[in-house]
Protein backbone atom coordinates (compact mmCIF):
# COMPACT_ATOMS: atom_id res chain seq x y z
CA UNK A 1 0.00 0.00 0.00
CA UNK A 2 2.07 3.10 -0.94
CA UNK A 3 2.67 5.78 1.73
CA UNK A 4 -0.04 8.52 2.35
CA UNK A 5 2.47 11.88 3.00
CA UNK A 6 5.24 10.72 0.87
CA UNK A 7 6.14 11.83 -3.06
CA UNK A 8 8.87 11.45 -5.01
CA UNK A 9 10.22 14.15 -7.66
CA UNK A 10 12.26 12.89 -10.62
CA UNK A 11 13.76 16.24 -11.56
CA UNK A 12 16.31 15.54 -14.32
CA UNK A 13 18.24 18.46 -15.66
CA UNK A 14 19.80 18.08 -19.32
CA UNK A 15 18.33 18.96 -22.71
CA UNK A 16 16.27 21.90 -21.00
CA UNK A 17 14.49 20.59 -18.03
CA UNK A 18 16.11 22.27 -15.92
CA UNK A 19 14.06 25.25 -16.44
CA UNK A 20 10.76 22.77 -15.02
CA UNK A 21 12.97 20.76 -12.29
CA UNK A 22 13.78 24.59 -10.56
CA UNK A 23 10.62 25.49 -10.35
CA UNK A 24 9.85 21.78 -8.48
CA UNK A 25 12.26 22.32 -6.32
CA UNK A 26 11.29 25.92 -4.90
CA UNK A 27 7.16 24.10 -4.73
CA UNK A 28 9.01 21.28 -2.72
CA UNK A 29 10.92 23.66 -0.56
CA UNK A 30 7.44 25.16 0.50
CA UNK A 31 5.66 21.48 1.67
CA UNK A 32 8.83 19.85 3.22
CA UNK A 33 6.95 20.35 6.56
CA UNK A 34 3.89 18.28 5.62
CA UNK A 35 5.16 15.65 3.09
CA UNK A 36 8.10 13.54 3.26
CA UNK A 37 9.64 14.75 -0.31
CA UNK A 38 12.14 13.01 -1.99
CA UNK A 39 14.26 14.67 -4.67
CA UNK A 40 16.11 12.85 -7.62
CA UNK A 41 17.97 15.76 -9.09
CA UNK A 42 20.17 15.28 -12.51
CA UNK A 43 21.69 12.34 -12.30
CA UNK A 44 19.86 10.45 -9.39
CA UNK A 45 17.21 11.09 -12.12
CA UNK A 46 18.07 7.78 -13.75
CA UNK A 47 16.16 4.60 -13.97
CA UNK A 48 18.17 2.43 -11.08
CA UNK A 49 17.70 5.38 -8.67
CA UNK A 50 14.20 5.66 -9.35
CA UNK A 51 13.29 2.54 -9.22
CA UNK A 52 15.03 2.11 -5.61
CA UNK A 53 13.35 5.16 -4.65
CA UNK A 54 9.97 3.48 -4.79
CA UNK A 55 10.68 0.53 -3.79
CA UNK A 56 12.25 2.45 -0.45
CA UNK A 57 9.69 5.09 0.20
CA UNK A 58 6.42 3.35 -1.23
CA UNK A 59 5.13 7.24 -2.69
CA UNK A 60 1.82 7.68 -3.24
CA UNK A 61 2.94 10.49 -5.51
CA UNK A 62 5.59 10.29 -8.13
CA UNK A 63 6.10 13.58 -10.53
CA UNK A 64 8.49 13.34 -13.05
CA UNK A 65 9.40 15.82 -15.99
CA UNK A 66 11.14 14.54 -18.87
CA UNK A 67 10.82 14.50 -22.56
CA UNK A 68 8.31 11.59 -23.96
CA UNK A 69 6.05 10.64 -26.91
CA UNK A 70 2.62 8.82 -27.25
CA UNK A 71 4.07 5.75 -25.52
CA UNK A 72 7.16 6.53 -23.75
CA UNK A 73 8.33 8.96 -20.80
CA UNK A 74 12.33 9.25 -20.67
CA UNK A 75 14.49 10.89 -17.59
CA UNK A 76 17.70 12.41 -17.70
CA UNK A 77 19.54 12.58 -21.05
CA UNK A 78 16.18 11.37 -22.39
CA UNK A 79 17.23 7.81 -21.00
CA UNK A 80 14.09 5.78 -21.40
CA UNK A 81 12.12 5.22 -17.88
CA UNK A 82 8.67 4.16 -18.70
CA UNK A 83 7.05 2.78 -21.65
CA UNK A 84 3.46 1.33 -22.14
CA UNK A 85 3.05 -2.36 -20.90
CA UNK A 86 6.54 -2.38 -18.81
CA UNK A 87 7.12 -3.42 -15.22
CA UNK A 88 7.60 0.35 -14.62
CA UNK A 89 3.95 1.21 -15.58
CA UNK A 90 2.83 -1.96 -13.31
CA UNK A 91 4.98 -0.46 -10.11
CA UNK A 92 2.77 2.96 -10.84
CA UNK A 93 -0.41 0.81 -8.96
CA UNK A 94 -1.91 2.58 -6.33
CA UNK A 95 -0.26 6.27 -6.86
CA UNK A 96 -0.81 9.04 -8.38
CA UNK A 97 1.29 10.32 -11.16
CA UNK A 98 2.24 13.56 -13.01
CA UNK A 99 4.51 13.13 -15.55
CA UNK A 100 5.04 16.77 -17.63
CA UNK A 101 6.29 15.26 -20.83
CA UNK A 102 5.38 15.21 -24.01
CA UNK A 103 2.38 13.31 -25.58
CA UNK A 104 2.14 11.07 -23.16
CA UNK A 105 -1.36 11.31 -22.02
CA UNK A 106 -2.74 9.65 -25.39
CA UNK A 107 -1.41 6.13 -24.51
CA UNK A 108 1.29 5.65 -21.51
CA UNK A 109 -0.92 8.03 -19.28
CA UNK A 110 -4.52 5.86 -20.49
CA UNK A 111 -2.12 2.06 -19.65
CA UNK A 112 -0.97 3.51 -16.04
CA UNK A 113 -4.84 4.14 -15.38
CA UNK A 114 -5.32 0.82 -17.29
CA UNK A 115 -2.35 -1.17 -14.73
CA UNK A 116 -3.73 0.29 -11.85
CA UNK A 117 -2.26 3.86 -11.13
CA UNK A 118 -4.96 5.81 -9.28
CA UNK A 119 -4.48 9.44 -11.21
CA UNK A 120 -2.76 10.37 -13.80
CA UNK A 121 -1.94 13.89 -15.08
CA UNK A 122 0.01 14.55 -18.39
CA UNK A 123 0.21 16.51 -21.43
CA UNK A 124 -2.10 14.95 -24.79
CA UNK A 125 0.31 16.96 -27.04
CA UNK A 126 3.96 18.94 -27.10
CA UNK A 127 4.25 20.52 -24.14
CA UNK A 128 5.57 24.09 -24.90
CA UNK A 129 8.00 26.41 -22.53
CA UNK A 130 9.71 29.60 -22.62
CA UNK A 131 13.44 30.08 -22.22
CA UNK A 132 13.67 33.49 -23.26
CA UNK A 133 12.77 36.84 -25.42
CA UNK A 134 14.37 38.17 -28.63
CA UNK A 135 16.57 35.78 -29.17
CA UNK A 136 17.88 36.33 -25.48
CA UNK A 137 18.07 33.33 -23.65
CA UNK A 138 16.89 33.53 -19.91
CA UNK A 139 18.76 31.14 -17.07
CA UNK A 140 16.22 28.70 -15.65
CA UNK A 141 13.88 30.34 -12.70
CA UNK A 142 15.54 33.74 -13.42
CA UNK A 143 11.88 35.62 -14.34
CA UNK A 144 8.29 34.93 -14.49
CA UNK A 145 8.84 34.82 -18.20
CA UNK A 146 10.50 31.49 -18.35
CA UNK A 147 8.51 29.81 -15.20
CA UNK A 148 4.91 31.37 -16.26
CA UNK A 149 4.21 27.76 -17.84
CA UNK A 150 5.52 25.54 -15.02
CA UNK A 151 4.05 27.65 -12.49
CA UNK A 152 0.37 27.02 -14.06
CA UNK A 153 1.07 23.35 -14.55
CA UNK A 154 2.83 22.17 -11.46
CA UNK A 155 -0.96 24.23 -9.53
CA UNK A 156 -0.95 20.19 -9.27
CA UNK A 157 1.19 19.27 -7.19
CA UNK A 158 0.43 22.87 -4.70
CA UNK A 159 -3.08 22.06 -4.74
CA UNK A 160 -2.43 18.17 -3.48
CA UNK A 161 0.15 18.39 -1.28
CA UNK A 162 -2.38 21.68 0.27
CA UNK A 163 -4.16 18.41 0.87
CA UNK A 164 -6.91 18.94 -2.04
CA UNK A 165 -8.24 15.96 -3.66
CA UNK A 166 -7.06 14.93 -7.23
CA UNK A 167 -10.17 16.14 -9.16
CA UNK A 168 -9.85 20.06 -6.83
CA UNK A 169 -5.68 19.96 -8.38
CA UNK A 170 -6.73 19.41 -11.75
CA UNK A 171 -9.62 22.29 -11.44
CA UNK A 172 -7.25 24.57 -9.53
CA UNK A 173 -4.55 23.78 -12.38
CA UNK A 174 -6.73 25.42 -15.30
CA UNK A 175 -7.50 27.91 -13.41
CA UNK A 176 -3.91 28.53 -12.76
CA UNK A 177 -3.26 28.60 -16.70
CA UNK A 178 -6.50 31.52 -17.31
CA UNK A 179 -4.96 33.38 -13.83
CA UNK A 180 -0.88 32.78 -16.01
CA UNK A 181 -3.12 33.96 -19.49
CA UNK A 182 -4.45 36.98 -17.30
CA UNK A 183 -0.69 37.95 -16.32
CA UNK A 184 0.53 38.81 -19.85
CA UNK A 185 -2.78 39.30 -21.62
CA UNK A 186 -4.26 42.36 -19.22
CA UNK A 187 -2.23 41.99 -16.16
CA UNK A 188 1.24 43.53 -15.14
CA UNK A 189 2.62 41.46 -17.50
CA UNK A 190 0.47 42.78 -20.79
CA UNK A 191 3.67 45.62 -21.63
CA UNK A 192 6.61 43.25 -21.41
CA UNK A 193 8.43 42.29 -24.41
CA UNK A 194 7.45 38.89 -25.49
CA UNK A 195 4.22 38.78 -23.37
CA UNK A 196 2.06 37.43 -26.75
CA UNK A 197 4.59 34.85 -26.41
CA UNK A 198 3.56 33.90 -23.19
CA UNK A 199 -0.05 34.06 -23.73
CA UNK A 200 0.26 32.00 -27.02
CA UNK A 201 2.04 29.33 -25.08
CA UNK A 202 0.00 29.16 -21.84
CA UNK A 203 -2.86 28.47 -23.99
CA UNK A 204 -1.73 26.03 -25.83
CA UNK A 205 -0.17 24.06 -22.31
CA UNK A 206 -3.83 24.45 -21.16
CA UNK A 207 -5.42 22.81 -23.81
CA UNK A 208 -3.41 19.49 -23.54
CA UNK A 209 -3.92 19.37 -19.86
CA UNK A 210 -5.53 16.60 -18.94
CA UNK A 211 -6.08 14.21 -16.09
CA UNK A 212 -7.07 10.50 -16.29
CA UNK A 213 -8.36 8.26 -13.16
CA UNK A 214 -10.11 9.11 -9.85
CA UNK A 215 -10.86 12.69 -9.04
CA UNK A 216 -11.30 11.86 -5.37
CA UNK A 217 -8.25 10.69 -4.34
CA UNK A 218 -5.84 12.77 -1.68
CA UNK A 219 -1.88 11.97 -1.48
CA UNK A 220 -2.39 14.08 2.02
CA UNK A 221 -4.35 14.81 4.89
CA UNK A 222 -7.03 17.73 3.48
CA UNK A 223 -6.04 20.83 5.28
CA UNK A 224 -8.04 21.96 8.07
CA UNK A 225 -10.62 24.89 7.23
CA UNK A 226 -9.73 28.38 8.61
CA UNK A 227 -13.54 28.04 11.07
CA UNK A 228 -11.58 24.61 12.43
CA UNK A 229 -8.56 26.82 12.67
CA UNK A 230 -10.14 29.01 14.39
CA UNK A 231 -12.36 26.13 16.88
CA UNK A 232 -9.03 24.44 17.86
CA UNK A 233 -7.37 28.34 19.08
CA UNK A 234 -10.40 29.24 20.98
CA UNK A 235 -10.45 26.14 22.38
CA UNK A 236 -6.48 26.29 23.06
CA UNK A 237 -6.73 29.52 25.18
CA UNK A 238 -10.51 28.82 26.21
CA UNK A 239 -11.90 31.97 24.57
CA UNK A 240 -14.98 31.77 21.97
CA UNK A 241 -15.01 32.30 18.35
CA UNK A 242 -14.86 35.59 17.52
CA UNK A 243 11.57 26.59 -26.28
CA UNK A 244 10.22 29.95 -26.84
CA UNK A 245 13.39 33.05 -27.30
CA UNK A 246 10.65 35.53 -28.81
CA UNK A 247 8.81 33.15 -31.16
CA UNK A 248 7.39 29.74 -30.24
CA UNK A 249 8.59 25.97 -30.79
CA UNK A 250 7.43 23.02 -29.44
CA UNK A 251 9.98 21.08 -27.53
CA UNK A 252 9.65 17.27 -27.44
């Protein structure tokens, strides 16, 4: 039975994913209080490592970016991790999954639901990012230009480890693409070089977001509402209540 309160990241770092495995780690760095989080950065991202990772800590969350197709999600230097029908998809029983990667929500994402994952989240086409503006290329996590599109998509993993269910993430993550859309379209963002850019590529993210399994599942303990916030101080001090460089192109 996998672990309630435990997830495991597979953050690799080559061949651009870097600029999706930073913005993981700063999301991480804000739940490390309620989840037990474990990190496979660069090259822990490999197949051996992840696999023992599992099999030590039992997740009932794995995220991984990585490039992919329609049948295949790959890890650091686009080494090959999980492909449709494997022992890997099999292992995914039980969990929920995220894997922001290519294409793979039109047949590896539909087989992990298929071998018994409980949730699956995952992009039905090219997934599309931003690493920088007129032809400038922007370090990973250095603006909101080049994180705009991760920080929409991985609304996931915020909303579940906030202790929302699976169904609430996926609901909160659109939103978090029109709120994104909002930024550059009529927001503080509308003036900035590059901001059709952005709104072009949020879009498109948005439309291949999509989320397979159960919609009631929770990786975590739901969070308690601000009234029984409230309930449990009163009752504590006994008082009452009162690839984008100025053009886009899909990366794969």
């Amino acid at each position: 039975m996998p672990r309630m309160n435990t997830a495991v990241l597979i953050l690799p770092n080559q061949h651009f994913l870097e600029y999706g495995s930073c913005v993981m780690r700063r999301i991480a760095d804000q739940f490390r209080g309620r989840l037990n989080i474990i990190e496979l950065n660069g090259w822990d991202a490999v197949p051996d490592k992840i696999n023992a990772a599992i099999q030590q800590y039992d997740p009932i969350f794995v995220f991984g970016v990585g490039h992919g197709n329609v049948n295949i999600y790959t890890v650091e230097c686009k080494t090959p991790y999980m492909t449709v029908c494997s022992d890997t998809v099999r292992m995914m029983a039980g969990r929920v999954i995220h894997l922001n990667s290519c294409l793979t929500a039109q047949q590896l994402g539909r087989d992990l639901i298929a071998k018994g994952a409980t949730t699956y989240y995952g992009n039905y086409e090219e997934f599309w990012l931003i690493i920088g503006c007129n032809y400038q290329i922007y370090p990973p996590c250095s603006n909101k230009l080049v994180t705009t599109v991760f920080d929409a998509e991985y609304t996931v993993e915020k909303s579940l480890f906030s202790g929302r269910t699976t169904g609430q993430a996926q609901q909160d993550r659109l939103k978090a693409y029109d709120d994104e859309i909002n930024y550059w379209l009529t927001g503080p963002g509308a003036n900035q070089p590059c901001a059709a850019d952005a709104v072009r590529v949020l879009e498109i993210d948005k439309s291949i977001a999509v989320m397979y399994g159960s919609d009631s599942a929770r990786i975590t303990a739901a969070a308690p509402s601000m009234l029984a916030v409230l309930v449990g101080l009163a009752a504590a001090i006994g008082l009452g209540i009162g690839i984008v460089i100025g053009s886009t192109a899909p990366t794969r």
